[in-house]
N, C-alpha and C. Protein backbone atom coordinates (compact mmCIF):
# COMPACT_ATOMS: atom_id res chain seq x y z
N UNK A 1 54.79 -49.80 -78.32
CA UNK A 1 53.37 -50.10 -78.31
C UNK A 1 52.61 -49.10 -79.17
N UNK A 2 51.27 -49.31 -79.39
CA UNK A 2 50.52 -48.49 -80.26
C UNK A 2 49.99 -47.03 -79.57
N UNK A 3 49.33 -46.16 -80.24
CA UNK A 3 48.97 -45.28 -80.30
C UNK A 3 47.83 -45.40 -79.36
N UNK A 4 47.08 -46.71 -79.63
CA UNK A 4 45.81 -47.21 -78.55
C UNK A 4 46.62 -47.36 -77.06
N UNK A 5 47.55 -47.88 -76.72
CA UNK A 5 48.25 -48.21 -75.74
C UNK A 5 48.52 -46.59 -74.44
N UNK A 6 49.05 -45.58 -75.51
CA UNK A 6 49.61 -44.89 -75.43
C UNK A 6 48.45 -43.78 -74.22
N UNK A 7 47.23 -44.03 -75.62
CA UNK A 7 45.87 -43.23 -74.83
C UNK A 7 45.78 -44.13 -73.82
N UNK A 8 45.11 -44.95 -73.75
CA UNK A 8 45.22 -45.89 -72.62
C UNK A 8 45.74 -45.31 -71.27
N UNK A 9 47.08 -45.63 -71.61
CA UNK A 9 48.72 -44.86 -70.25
C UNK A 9 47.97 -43.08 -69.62
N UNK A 10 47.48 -42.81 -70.25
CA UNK A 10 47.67 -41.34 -70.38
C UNK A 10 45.70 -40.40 -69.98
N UNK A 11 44.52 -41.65 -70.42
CA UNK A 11 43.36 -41.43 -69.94
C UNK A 11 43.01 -41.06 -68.82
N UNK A 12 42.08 -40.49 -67.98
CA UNK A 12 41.36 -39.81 -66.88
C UNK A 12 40.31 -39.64 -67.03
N UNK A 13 39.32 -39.77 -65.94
CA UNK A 13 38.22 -39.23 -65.19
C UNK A 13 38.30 -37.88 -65.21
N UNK A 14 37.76 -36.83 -66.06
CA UNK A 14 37.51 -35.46 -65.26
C UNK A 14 36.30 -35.21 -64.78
N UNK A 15 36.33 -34.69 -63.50
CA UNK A 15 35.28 -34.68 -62.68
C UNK A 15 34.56 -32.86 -63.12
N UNK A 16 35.17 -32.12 -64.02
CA UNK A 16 34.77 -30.94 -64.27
C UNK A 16 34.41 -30.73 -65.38
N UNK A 17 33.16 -30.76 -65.88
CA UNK A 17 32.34 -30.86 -67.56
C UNK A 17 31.44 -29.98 -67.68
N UNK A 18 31.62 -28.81 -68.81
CA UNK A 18 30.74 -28.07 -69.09
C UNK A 18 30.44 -28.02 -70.56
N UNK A 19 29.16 -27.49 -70.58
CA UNK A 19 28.95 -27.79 -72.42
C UNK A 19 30.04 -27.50 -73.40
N UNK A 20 30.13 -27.82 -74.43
CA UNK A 20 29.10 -28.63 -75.46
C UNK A 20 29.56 -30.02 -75.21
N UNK A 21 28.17 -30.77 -75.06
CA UNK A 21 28.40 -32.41 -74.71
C UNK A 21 28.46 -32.82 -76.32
N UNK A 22 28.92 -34.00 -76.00
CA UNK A 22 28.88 -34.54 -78.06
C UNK A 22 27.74 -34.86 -78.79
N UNK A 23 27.90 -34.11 -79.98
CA UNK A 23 26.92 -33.98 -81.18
C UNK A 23 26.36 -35.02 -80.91
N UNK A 24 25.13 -35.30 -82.09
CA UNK A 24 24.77 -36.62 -82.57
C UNK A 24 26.41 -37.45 -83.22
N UNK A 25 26.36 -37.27 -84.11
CA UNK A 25 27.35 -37.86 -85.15
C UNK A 25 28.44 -38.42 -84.30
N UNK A 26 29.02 -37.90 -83.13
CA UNK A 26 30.04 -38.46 -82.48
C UNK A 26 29.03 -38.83 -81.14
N UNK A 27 28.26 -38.91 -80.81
CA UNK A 27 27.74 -39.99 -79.71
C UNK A 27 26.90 -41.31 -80.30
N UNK A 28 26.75 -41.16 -81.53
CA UNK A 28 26.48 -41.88 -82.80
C UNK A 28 27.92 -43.04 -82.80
N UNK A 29 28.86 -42.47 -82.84
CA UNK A 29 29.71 -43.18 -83.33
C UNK A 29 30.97 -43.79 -82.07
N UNK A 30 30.61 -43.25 -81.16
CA UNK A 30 30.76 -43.94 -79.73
C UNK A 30 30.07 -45.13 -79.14
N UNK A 31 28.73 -45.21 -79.41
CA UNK A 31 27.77 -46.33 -78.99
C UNK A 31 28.42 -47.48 -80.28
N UNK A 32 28.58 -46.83 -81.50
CA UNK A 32 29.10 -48.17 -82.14
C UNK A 32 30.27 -48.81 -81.70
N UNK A 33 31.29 -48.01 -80.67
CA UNK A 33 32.27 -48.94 -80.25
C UNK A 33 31.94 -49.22 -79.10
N UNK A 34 30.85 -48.76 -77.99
CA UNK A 34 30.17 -49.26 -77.15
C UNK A 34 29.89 -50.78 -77.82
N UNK A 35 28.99 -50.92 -78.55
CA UNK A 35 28.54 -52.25 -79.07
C UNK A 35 29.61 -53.06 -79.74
N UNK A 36 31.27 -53.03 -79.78
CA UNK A 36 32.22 -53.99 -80.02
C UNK A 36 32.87 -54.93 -78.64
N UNK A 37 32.15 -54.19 -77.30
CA UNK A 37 32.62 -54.57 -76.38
C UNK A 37 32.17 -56.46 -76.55
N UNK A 38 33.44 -57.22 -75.95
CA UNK A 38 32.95 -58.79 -75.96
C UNK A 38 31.67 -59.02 -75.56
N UNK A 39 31.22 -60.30 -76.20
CA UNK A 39 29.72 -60.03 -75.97
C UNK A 39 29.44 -62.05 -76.53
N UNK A 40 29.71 -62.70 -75.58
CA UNK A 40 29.44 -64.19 -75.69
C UNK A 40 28.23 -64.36 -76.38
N UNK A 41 28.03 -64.94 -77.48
CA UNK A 41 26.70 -65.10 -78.06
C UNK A 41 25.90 -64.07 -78.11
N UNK A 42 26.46 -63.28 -78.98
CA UNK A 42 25.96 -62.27 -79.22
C UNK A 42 24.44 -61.89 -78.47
N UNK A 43 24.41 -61.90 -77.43
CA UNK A 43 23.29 -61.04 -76.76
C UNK A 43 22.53 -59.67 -76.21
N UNK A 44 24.02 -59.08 -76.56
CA UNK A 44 23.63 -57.81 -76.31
C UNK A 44 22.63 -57.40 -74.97
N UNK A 45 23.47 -57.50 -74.15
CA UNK A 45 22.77 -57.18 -72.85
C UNK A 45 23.50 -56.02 -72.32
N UNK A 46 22.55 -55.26 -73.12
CA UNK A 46 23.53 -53.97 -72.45
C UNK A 46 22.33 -53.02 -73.48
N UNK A 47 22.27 -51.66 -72.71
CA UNK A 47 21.28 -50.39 -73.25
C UNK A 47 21.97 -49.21 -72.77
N UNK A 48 21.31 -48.13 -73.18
CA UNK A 48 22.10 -46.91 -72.32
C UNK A 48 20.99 -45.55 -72.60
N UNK A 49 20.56 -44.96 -71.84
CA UNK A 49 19.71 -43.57 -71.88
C UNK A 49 20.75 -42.29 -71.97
N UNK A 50 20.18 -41.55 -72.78
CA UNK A 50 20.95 -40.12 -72.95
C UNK A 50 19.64 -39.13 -72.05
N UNK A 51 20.40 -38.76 -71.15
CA UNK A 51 19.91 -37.84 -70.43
C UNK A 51 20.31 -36.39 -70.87
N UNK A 52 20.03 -35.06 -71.44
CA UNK A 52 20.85 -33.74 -71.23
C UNK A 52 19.56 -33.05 -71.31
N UNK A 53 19.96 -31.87 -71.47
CA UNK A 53 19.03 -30.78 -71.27
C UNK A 53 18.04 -30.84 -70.52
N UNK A 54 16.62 -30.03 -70.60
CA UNK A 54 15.21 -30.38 -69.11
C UNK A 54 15.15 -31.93 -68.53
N UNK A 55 16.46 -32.66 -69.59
CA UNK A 55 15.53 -34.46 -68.78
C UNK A 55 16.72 -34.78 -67.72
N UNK A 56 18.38 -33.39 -67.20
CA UNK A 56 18.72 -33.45 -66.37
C UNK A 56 18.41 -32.90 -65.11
N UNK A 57 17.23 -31.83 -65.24
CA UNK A 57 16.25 -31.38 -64.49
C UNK A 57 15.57 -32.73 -63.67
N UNK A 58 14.59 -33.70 -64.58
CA UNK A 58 14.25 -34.26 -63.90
C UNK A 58 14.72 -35.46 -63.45
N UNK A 59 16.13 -35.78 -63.92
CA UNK A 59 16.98 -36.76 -62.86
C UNK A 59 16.88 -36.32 -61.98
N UNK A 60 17.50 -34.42 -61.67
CA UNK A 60 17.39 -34.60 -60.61
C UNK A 60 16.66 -34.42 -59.64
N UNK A 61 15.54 -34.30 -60.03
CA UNK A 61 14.04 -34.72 -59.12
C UNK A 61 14.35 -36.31 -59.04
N UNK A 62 14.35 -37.08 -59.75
CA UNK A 62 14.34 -38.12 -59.50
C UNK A 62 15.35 -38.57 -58.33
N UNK A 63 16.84 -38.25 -58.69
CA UNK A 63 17.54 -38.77 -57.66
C UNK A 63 17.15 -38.13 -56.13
N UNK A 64 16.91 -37.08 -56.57
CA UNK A 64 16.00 -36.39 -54.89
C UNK A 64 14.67 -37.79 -53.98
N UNK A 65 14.24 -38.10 -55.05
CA UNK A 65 13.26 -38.71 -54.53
C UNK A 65 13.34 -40.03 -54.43
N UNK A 66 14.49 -40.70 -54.54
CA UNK A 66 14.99 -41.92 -54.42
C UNK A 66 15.59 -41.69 -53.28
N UNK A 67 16.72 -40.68 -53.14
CA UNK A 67 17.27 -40.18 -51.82
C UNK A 67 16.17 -39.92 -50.87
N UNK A 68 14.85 -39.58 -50.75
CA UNK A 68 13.94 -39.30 -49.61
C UNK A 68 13.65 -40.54 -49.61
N UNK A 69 13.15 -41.56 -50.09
CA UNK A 69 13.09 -42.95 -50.33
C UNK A 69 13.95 -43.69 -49.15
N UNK A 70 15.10 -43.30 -49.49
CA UNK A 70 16.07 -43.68 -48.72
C UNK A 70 16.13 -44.25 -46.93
N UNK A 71 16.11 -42.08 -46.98
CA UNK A 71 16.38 -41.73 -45.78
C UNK A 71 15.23 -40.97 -45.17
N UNK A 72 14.40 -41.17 -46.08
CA UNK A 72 12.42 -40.70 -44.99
C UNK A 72 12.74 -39.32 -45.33
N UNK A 73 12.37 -38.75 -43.98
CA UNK A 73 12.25 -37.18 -44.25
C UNK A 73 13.66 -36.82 -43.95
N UNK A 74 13.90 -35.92 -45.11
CA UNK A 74 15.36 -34.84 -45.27
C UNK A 74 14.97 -33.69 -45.25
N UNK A 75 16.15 -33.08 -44.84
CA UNK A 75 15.74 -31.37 -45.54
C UNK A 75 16.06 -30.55 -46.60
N UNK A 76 15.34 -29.87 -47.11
CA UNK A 76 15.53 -29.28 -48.48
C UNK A 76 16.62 -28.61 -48.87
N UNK A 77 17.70 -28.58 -47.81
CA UNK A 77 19.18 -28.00 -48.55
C UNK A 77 19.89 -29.71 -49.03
N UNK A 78 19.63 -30.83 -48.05
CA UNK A 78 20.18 -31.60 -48.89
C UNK A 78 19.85 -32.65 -49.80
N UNK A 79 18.27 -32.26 -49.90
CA UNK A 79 17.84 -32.57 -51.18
C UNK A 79 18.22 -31.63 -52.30
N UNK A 80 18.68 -30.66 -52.57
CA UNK A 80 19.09 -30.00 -53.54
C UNK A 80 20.02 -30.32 -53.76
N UNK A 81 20.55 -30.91 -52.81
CA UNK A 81 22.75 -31.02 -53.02
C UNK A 81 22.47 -32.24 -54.17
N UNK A 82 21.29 -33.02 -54.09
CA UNK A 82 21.48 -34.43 -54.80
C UNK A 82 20.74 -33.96 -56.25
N UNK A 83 19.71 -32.66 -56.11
CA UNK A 83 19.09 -32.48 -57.05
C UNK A 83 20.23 -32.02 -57.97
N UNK A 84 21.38 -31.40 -57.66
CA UNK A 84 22.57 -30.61 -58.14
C UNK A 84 23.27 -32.16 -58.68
N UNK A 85 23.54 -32.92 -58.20
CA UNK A 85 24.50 -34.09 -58.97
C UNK A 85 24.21 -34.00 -60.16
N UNK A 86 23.13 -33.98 -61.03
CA UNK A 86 22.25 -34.06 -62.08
C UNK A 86 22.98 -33.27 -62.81
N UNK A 87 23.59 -31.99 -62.73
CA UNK A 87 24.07 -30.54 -63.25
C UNK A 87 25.28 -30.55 -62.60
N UNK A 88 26.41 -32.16 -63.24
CA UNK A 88 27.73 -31.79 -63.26
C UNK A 88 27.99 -31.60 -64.59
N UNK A 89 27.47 -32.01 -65.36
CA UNK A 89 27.75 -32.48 -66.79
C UNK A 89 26.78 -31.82 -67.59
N UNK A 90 26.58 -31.51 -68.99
CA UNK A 90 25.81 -31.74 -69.85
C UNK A 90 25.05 -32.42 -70.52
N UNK A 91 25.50 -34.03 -69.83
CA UNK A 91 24.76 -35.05 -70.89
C UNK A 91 25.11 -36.09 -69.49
N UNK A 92 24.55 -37.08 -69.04
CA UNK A 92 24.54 -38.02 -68.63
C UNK A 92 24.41 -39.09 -69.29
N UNK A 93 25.04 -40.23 -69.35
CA UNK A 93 24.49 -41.13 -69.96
C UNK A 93 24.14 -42.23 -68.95
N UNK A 94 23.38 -42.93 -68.93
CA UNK A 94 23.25 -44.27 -68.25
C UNK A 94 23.48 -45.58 -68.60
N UNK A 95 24.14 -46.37 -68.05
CA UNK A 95 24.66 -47.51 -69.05
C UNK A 95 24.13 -48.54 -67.92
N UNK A 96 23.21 -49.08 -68.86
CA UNK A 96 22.21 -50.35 -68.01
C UNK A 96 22.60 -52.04 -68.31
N UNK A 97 22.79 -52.87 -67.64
CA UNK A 97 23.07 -53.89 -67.88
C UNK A 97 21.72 -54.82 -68.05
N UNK A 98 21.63 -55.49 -69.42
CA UNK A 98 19.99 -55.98 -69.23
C UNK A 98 20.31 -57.39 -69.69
N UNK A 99 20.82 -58.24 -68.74
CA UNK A 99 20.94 -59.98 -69.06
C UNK A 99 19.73 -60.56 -69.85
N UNK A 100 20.01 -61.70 -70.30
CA UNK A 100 19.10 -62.28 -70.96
C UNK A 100 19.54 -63.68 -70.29
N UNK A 101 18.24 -64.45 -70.70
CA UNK A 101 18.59 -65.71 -70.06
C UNK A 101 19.33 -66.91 -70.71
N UNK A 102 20.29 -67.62 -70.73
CA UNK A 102 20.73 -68.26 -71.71
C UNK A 102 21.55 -68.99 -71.12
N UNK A 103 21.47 -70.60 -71.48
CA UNK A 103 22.01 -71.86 -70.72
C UNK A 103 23.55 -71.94 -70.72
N UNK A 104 24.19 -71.02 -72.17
CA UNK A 104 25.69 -70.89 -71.94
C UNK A 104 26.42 -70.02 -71.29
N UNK A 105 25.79 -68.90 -71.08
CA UNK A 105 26.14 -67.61 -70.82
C UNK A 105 25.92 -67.01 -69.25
N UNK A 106 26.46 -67.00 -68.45
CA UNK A 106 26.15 -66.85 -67.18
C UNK A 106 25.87 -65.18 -67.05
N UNK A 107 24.94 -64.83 -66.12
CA UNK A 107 24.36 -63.44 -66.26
C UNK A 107 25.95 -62.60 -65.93
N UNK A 108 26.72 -63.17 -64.73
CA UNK A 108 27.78 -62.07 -64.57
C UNK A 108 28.41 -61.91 -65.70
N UNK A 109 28.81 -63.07 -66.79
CA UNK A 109 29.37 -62.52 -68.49
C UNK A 109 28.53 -61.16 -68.46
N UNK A 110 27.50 -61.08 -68.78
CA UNK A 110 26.40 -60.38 -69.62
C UNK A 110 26.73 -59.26 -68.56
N UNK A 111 26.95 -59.31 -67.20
CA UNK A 111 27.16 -57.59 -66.71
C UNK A 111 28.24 -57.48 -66.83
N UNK A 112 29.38 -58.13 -66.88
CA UNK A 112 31.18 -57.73 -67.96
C UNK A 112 30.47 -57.24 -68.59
N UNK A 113 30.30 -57.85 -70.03
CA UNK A 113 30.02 -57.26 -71.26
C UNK A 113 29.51 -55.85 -71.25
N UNK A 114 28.66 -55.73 -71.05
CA UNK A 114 27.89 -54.69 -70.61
C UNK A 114 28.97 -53.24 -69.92
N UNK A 115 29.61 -53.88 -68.70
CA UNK A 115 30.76 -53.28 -68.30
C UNK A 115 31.94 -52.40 -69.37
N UNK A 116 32.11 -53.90 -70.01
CA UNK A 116 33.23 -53.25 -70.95
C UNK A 116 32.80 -52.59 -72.31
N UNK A 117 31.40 -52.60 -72.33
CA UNK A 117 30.50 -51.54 -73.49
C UNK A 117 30.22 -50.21 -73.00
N UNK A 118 30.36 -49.92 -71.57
CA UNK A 118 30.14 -48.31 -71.11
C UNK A 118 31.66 -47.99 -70.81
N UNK A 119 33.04 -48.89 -70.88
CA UNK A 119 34.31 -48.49 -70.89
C UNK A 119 34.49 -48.40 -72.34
N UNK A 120 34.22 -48.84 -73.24
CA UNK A 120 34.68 -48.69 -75.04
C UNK A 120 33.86 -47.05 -74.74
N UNK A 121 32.24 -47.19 -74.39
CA UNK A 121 31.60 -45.77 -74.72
C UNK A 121 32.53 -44.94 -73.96
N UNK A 122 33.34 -45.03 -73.24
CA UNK A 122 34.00 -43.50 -72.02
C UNK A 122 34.80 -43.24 -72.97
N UNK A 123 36.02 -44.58 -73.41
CA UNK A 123 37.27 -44.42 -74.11
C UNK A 123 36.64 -43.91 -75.31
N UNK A 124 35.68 -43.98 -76.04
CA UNK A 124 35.44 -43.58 -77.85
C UNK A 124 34.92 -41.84 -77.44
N UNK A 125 34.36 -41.28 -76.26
CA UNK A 125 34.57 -40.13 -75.92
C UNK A 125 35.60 -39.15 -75.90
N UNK A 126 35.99 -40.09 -75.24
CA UNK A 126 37.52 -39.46 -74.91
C UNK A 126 38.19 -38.81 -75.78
N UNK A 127 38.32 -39.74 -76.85
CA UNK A 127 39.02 -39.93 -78.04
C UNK A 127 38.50 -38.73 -78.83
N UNK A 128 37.55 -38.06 -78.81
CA UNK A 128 36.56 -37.84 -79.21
C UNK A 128 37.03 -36.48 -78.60
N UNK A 129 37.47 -35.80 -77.93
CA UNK A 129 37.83 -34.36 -77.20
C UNK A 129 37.33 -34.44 -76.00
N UNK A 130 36.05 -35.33 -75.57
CA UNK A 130 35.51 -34.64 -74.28
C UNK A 130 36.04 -35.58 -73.27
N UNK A 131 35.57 -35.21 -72.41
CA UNK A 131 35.83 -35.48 -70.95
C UNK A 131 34.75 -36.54 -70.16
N UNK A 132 34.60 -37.25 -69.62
CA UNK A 132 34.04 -37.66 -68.93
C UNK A 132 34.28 -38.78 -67.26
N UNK A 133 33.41 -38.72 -66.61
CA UNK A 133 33.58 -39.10 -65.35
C UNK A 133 32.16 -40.34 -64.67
N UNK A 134 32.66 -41.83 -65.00
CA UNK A 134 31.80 -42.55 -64.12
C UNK A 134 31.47 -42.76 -62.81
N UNK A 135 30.33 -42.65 -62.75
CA UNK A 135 29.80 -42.59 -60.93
C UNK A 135 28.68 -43.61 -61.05
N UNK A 136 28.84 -43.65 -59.91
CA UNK A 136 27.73 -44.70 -59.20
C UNK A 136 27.44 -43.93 -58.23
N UNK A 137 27.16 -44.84 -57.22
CA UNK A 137 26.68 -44.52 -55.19
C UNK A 137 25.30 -45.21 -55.43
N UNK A 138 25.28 -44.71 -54.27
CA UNK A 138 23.92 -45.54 -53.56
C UNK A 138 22.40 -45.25 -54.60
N UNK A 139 22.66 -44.39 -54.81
CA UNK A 139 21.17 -43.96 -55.54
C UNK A 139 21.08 -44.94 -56.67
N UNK A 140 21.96 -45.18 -57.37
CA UNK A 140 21.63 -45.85 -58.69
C UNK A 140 21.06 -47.74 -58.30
N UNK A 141 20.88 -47.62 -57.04
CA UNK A 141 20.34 -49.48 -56.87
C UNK A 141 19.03 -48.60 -56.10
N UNK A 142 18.51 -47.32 -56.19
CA UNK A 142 17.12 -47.77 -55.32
C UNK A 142 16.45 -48.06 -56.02
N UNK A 143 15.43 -48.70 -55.80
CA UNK A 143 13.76 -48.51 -56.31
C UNK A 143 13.39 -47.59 -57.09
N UNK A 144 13.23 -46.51 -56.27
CA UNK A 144 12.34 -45.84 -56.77
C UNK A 144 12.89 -44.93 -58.04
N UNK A 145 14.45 -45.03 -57.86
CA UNK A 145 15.57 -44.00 -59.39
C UNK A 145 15.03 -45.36 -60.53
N UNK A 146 15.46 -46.15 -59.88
CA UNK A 146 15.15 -47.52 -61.66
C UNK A 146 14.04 -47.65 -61.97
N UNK A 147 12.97 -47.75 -61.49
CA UNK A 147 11.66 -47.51 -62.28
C UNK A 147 11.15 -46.34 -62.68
N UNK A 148 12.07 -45.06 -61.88
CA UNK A 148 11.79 -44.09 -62.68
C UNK A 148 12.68 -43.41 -64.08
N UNK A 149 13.41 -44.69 -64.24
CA UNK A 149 14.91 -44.69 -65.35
C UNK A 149 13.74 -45.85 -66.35
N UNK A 150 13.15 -46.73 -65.84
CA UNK A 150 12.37 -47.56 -66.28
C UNK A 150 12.92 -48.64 -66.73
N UNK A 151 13.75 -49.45 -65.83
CA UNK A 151 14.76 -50.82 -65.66
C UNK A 151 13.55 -51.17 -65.65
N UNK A 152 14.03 -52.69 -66.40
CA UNK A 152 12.53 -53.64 -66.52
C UNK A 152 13.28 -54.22 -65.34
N UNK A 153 12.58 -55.45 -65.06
CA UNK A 153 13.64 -56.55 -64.10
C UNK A 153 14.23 -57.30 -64.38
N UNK A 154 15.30 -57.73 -63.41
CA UNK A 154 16.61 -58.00 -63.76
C UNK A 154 17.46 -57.14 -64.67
N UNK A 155 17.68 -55.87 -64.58
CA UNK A 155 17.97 -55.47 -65.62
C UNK A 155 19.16 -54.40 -64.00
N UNK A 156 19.82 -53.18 -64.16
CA UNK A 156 20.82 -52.83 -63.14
C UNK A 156 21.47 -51.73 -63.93
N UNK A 157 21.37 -50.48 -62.95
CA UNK A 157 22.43 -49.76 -63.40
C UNK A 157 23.44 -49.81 -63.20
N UNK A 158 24.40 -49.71 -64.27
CA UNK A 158 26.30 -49.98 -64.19
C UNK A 158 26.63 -48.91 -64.21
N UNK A 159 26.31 -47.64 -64.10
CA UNK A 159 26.93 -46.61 -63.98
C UNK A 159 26.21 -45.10 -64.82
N UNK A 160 26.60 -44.29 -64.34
CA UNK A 160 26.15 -42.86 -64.98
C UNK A 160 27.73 -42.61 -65.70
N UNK A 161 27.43 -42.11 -66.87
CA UNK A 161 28.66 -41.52 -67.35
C UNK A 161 28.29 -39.94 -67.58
N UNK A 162 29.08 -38.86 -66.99
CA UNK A 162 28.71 -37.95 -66.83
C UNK A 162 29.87 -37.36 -68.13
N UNK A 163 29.16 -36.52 -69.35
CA UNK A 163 30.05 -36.04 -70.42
C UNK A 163 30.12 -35.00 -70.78
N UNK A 164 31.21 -34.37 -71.54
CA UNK A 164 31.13 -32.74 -71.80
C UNK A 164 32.69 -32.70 -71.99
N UNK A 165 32.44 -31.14 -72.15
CA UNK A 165 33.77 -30.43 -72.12
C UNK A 165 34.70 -30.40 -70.71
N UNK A 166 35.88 -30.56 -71.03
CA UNK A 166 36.57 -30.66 -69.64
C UNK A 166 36.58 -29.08 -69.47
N UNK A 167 36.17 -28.79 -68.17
CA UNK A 167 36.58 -26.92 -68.31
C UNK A 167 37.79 -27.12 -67.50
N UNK A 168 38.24 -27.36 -66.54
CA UNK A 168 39.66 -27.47 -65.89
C UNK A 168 40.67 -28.66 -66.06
N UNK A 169 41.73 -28.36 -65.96
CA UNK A 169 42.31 -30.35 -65.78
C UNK A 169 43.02 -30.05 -64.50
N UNK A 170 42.77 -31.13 -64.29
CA UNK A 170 43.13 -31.59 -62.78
C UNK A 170 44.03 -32.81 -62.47
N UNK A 171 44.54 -32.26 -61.44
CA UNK A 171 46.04 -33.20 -61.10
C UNK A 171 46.39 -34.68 -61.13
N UNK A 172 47.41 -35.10 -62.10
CA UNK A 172 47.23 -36.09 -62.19
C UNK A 172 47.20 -37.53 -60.81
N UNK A 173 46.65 -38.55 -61.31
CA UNK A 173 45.82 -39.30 -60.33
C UNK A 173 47.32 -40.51 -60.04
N UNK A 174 47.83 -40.52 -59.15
CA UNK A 174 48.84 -42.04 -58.86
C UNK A 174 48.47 -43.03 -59.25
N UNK A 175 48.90 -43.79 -59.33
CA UNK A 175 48.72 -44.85 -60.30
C UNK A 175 49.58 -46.47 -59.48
N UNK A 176 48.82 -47.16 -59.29
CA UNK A 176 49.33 -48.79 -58.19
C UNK A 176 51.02 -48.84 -59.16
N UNK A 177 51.89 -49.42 -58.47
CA UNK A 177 53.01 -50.81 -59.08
C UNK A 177 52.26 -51.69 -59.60
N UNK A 178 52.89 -52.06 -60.92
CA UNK A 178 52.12 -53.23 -60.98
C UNK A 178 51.96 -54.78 -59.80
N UNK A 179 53.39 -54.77 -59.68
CA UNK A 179 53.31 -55.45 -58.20
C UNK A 179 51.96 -55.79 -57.58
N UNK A 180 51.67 -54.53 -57.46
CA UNK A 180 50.47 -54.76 -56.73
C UNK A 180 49.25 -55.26 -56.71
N UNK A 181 49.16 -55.71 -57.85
CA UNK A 181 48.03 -56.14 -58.46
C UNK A 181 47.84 -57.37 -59.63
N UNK A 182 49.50 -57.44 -60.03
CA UNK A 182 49.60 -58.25 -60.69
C UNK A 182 50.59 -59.42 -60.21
N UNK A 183 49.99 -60.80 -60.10
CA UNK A 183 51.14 -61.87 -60.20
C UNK A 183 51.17 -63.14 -61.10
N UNK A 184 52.03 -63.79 -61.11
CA UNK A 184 52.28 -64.96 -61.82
C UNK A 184 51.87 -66.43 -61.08
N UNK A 185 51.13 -67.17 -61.70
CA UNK A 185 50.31 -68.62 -61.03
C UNK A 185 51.36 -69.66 -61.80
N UNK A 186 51.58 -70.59 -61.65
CA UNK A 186 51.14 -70.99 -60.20
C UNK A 186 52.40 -69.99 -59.39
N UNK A 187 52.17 -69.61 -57.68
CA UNK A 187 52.50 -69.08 -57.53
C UNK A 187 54.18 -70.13 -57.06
C-alpha cells in the first residue's frame, strides 16, 4: 500500500500541545485539503475559526459562561477548570458545519462533508509535524458558546481541533479487529 495508507495505520490524537502552532503558509495549505473533502454539489457547507493567542483567553470566558448557562450557579474553581480547556493547545480551530438548503443534497451529506473536511484539516496537520487532538462535549451545542462563536442558524459545531507541537508522546492507543466492525452483506 501507499505511503498515504501507511500514515493513516500509524496517526494519533495527541492530547499534549505546546507552541509553535502552524504558520500561516502551512495552515494555509491544510484548509486547502480541508476543502477537497467530498462535497455533493459543490456546496461547501463547511467554515472553520482560528482561535490562538488573547482570542484563547476569551474562549475561555466563553466556555465558562456557557458552562454557568448550563449548570446555574458554579463555583469559581470549576469554572476555571473549563476556563483552562481553552489553554491545551496553541491554536484551536473550530470546524463548523453550515448546510445549505438544496432539493438533492440532504443536510446529513452536508454534515459528512463537513466532517470529512475537519478530518483532511487534522490529517494535512499532521502531515505537517504537529500534533493535534479533536474534542467535543457538551459545551460545544449550548447556546450561549455558538452565538458567542457566532453560528448563524442551522449551522453546528463539529468539533474543536486543538493544534501545536506534540510536547510528549503518549502510549499507543489499541486498536478494534476488524471483525469487529466490519462485515460482508448480504449476510
Amino acid at each position: 500500500m501507499s505511503s498515504v495508507t501507511d500514515f493513516l495505520l500509524n496517526r494519533a490524537s495527541e492530547p499534549r500541545l505546546e507552541a509553535p502552532a502552524p504558520d500561516a503558509s502551512t495552515l494555509d495549505r491544510a484548509f486547502a485539503c480541508a476543502a477537497r473533502a467530498p462535497d455533493h454539489a459543490l456546496l461547501r457547507p463547511w467554515r472553520y475559526l482560528v482561535i490562538e493567542g488573547d482570542g484563547l483567553n476569551a474562549l475561555g470566558e466563553l466556555l465558562a459562561a456557557g458552562y454557568s448557562d448550563m449548570r446555574g450557579k458554579t463555583d469559581e474553581k470549576k469554572l476555571e477548570v473549563i476556563r483552562n480547556k481553552a489553554q491545551r493547545a496553541p491554536m484551536i480551530i473550530v470546524g463548523i458545519a453550515a448546510p445549505k438548503k438544496h432539493q438533492k443534497v440532504p443536510e446529513v451529506e452536508q454534515i459528512l462533508s463537513a466532517g470529512a473536511g475537519m478530518s483532511f484539516l487534522a490529517l494535512a496537520l499532521q502531515d505537517a509535524g504537529f500534533g493535534v487532538m479533536w474534542r467535543t462535549g457538551e459545551l460545544v451545542y449550548n447556546p450561549v458558546v455558538l452565538k458567542g462563536l457566532g453560528l448563524e442558524k442551522g449551522e453546528s459545531v463539529i468539533g474543536f481541533l486543538y493544534t501545536g507541537t506534540v510536547s510528549c508522546t503518549k502510549p499507543a492507543v489499541p486498536r478494534p479487529e476488524l471483525a469487529e466492525f466490519v462485515a460482508r452483506w448480504p449476510l
